[in-house]
Protein backbone atom coordinates (compact mmCIF):
# COMPACT_ATOMS: atom_id res chain seq x y z
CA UNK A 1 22.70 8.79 -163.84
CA UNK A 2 21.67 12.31 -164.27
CA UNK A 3 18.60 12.67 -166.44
CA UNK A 4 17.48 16.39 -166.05
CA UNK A 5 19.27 19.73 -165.48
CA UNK A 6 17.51 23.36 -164.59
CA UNK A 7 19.15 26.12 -164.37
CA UNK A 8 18.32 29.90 -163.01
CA UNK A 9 18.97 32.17 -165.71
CA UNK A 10 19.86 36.44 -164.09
CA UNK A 11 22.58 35.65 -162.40
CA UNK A 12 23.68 31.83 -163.43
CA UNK A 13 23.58 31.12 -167.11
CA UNK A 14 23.13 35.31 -167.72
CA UNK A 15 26.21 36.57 -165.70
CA UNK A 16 27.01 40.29 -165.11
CA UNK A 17 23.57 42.01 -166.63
CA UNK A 18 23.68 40.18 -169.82
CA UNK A 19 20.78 39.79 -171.50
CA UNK A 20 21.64 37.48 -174.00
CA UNK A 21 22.72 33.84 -173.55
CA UNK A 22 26.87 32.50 -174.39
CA UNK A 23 26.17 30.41 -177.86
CA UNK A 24 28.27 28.18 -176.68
CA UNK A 25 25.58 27.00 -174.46
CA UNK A 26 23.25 26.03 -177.66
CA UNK A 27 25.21 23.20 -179.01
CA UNK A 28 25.48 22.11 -174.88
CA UNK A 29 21.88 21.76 -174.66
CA UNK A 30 21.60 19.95 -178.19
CA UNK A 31 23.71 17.66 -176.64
CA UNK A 32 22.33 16.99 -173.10
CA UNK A 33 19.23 16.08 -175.61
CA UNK A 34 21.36 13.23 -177.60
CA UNK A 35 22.54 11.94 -174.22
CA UNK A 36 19.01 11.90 -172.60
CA UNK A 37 19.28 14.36 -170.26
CA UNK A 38 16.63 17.45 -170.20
CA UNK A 39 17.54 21.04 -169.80
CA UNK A 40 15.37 23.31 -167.80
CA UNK A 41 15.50 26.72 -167.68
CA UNK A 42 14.17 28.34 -164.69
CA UNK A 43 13.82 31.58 -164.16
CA UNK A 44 11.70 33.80 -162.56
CA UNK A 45 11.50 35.57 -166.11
CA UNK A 46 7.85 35.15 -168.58
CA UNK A 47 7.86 32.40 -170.70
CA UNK A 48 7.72 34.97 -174.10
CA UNK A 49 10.92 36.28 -173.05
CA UNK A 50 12.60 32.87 -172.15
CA UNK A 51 11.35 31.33 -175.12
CA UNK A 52 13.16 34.34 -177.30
CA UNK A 53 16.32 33.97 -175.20
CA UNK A 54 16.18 30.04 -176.22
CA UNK A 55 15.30 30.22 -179.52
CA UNK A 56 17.95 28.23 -181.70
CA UNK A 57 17.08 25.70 -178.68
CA UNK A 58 13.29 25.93 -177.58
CA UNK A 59 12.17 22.69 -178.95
CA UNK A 60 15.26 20.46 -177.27
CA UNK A 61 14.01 22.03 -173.78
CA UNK A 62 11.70 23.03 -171.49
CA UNK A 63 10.94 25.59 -169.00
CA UNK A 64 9.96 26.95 -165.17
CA UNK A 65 8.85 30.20 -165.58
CA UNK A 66 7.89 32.58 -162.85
CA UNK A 67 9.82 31.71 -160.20
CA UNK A 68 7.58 27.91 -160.24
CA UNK A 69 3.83 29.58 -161.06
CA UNK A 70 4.53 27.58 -164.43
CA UNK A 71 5.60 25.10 -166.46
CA UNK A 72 6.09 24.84 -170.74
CA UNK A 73 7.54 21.98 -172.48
CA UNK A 74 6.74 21.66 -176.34
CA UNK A 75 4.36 24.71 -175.94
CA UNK A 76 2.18 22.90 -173.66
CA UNK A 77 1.73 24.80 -170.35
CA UNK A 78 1.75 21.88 -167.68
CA UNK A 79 0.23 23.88 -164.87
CA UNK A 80 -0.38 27.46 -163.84
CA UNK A 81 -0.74 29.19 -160.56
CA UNK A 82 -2.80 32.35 -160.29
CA UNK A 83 -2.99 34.99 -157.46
CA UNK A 84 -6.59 35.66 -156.21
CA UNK A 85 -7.54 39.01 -158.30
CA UNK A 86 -8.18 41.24 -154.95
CA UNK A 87 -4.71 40.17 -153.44
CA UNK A 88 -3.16 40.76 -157.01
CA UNK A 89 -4.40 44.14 -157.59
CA UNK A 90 -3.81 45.14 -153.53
CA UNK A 91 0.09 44.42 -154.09
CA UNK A 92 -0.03 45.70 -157.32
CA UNK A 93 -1.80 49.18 -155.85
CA UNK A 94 0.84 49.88 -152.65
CA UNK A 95 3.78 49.05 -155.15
CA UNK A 96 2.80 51.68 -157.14
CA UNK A 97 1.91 54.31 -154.15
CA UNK A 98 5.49 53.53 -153.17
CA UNK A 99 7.94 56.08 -154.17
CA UNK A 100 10.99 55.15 -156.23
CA UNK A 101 9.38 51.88 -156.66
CA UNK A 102 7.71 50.12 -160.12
CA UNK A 103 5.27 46.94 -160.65
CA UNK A 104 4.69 44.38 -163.18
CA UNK A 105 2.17 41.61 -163.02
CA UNK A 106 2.51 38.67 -164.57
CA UNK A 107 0.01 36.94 -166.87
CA UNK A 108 1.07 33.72 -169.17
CA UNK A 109 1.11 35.73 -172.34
CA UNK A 110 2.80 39.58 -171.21
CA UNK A 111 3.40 41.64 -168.12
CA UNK A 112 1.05 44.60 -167.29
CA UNK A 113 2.93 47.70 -166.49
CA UNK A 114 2.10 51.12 -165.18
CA UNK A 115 5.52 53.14 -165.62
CA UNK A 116 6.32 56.28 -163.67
CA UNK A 117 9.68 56.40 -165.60
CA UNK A 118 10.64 56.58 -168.70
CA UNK A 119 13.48 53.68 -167.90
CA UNK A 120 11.28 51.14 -166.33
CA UNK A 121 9.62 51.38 -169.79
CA UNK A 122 12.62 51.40 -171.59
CA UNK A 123 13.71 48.50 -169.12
CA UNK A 124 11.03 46.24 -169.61
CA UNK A 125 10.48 46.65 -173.38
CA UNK A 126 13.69 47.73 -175.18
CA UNK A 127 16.31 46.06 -172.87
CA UNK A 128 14.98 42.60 -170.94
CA UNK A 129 12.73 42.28 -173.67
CA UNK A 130 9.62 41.27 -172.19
CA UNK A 131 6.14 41.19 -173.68
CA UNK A 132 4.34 43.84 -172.01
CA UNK A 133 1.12 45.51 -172.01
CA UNK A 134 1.09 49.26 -170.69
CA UNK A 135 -2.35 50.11 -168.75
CA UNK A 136 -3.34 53.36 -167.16
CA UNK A 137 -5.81 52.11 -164.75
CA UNK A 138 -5.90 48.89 -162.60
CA UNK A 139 -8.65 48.19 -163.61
CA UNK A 140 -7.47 46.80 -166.93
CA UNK A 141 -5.85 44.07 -165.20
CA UNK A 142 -8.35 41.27 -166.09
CA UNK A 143 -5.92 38.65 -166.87
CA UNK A 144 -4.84 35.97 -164.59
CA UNK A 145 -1.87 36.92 -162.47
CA UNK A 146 1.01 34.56 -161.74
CA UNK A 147 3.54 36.89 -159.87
CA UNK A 148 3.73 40.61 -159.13
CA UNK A 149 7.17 42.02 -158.92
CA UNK A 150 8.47 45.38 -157.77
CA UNK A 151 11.57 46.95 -159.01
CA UNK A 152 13.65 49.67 -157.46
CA UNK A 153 16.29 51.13 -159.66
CA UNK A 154 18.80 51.91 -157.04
CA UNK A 155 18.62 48.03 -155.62
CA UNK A 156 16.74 46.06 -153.37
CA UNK A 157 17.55 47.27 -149.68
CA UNK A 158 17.70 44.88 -146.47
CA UNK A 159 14.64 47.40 -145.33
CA UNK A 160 13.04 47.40 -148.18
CA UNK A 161 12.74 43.24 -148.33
CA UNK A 162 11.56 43.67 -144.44
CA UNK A 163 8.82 46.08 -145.07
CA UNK A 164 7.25 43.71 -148.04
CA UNK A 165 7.47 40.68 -146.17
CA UNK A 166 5.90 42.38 -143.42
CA UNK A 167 2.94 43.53 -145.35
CA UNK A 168 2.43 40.74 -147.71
CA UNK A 169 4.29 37.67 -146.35
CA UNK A 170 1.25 36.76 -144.52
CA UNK A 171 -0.61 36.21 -147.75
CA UNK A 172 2.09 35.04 -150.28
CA UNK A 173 5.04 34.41 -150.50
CA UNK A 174 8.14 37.23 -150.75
CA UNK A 175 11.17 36.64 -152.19
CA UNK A 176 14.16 38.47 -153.74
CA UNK A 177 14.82 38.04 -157.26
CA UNK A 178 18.13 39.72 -158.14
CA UNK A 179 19.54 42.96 -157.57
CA UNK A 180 16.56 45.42 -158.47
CA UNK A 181 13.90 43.03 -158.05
CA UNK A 182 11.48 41.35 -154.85
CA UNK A 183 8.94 38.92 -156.20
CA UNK A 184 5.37 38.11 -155.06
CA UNK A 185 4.36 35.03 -155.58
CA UNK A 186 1.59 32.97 -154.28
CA UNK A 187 2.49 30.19 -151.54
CA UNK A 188 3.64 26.74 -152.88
CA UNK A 189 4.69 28.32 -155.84
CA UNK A 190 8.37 28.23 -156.22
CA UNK A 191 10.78 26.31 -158.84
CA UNK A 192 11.22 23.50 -157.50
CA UNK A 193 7.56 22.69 -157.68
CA UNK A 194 8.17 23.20 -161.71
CA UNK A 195 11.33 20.50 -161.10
CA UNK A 196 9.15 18.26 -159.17
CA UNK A 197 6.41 18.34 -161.95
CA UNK A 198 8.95 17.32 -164.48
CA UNK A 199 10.38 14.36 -162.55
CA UNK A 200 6.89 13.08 -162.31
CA UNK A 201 5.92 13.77 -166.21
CA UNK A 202 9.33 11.57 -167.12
CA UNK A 203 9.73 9.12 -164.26
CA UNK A 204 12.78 10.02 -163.00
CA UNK A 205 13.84 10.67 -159.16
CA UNK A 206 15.42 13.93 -157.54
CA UNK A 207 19.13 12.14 -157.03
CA UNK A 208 18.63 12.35 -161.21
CA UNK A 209 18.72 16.02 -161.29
CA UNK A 210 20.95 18.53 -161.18
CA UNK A 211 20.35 22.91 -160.28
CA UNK A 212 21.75 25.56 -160.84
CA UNK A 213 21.56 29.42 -159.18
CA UNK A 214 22.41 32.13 -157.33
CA UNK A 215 19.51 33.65 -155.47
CA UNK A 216 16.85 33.12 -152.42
CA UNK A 217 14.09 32.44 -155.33
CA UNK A 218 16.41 29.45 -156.36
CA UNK A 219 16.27 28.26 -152.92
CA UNK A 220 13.87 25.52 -152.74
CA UNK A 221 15.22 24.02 -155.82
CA UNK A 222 18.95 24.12 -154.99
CA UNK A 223 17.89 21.97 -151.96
CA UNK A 224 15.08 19.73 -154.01
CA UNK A 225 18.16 17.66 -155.05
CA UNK A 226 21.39 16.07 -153.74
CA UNK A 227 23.14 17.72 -156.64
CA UNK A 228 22.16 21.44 -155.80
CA UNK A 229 25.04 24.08 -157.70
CA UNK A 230 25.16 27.30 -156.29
CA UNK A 231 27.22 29.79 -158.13
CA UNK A 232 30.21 31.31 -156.33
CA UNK A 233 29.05 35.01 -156.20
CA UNK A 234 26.08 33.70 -154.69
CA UNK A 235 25.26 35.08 -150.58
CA UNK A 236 25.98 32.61 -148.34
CA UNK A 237 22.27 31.90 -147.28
CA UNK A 238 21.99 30.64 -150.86
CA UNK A 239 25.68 28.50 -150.24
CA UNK A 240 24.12 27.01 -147.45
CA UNK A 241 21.48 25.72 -149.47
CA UNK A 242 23.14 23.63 -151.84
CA UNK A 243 25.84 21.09 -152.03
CA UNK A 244 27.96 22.66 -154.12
CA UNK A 245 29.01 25.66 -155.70
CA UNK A 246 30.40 26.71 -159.11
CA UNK A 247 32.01 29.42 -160.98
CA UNK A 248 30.00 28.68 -163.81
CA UNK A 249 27.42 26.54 -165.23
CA UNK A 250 28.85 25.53 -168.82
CA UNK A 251 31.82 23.34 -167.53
CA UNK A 252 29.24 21.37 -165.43
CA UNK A 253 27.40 20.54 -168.45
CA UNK A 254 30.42 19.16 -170.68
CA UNK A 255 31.41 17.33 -167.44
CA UNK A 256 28.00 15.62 -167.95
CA UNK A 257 28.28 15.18 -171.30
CA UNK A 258 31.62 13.88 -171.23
CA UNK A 259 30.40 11.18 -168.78
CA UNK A 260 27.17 10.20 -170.36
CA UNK A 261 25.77 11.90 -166.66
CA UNK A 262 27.54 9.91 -164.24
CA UNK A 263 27.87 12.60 -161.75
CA UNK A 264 30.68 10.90 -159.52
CA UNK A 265 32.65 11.53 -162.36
CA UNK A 266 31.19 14.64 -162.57
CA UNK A 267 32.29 16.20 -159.45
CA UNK A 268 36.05 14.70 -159.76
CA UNK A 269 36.41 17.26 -163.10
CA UNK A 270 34.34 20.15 -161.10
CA UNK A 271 35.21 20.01 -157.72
């Protein structure tokens, strides 16, 4: 029986650019809860914003934040992974030398930002909503830093991706995080070390859980269980990982609920 479902967010539960979750999934969650089965939402998103996304919601949860650098359930952080502060400020530094191209580090609290544009700002404050803390020097960042991220407006290109790899991979781990987005992140960090922490805090097994996403950051999650969903827009190196696919997430969810999480029952409504 299924005790536990995480889910990606950009891209899975948040389809098309939205910003702002389907209510309908509120009442779904409430419900998981009553059945005994956990939602987690992970995302490579900061906990503030994730938190403020869940908010009718945030006490019948919990959540992977980061891409896997950390876990919150209840408000209680359950681990945290931290970049050394050299390597953090050095990716940090050649993000921001690049042209077209914009950084945020993460810390548990906000992101620290340095914007060249005027939308990156307006990005990162007005329209994802993050908590964020503008800096004019790098050597404000004094906070712990969880993931770096850099963001090209135009989208991510197949070169682009290649020439971070190359000069970071060796020291972190590089990863895609959507459309506009490559994440930094350091190495054994990743969301399915967030699912395996939870399995271990309630005493469940990974043939109990059930993930959803759409991108390489969801990756090592998609295959951390047998029951692995990824979405049908996803690229096929993100198919390949998982055992299934699905349009959406929601009907999943009432499939589970409907069945008190027996997922052979599951996967006769949804496959």
């Amino acid at each position: 029986m299924i005790k536990l479902v995480a889910s990606d967010l950009d891209g899975t539960l948040l389809l098309n650019g939205a910003q702002t979750l389907p209510e309908e999934l509120f009442p779904l969650i409430r419900r998981l809860k009553e059945k005994g089965i956990l939602f987690v939402a992970a995302s490579g998103r900061q906990y503030p914003n994730m938190r403020r996304l869940f908010a009718p919601v945030k006490d019948d949860m919990a959540f992977i934040c980061e891409n896997g650098a950390m876990a919150v359930r209840n408000e209680k952080v359950l681990y945290q992974d931290c970049f050394d502060p050299a390597l953090a400020r050095e990716i940090a530094e050649a993000i921001y030398e690049t042209e077209g191209a914009e950084f945020s580090c993460a810390t548990k609290d906000f992101y620290y930002i340095m914007p060249k544009t005027d939308h990156f700002l307006e990005l990162m404050t007005e329209v994802v909503k993050t908590e964020s803390r503008v800096i004019g020097s790098f050597d404000e960042i004094t906070e712990p830093c969880m993931k770096l991220a850099v963001y090209e407006r135009e989208g991510v290109q197949e070169d682009t991706i290649r020439y971070w790899k190359e000069r970071f991979g060796g020291r972190c781990t590089v990863v895609t995080s959507g459309f506009a987005w490559v994440d930094f992140i350091p190495f054994g960090t990743n969301k399915a070390r967030g699912l395996k922490e939870y399995e271990e805090l309630l005493g469940i097994r990974p043939e109990e859980c059930v993930a959803f996403g759409d991108e390489y950051n969801d990756i090592e999650m998609l295959k951390a269980t047998p029951y692995g969903f990824a979405m049908e827009h996803a690229k096929e190196g993100v198919k390949k990982a998982a055992a299934y696919t699905a349009e959406k997430v929601e009907p999943v969810l009432e499939a589970l609920i409907r069945t008190g999480g027996n997922m052979e029952e599951v996967l006769k409504d949804v496959q």
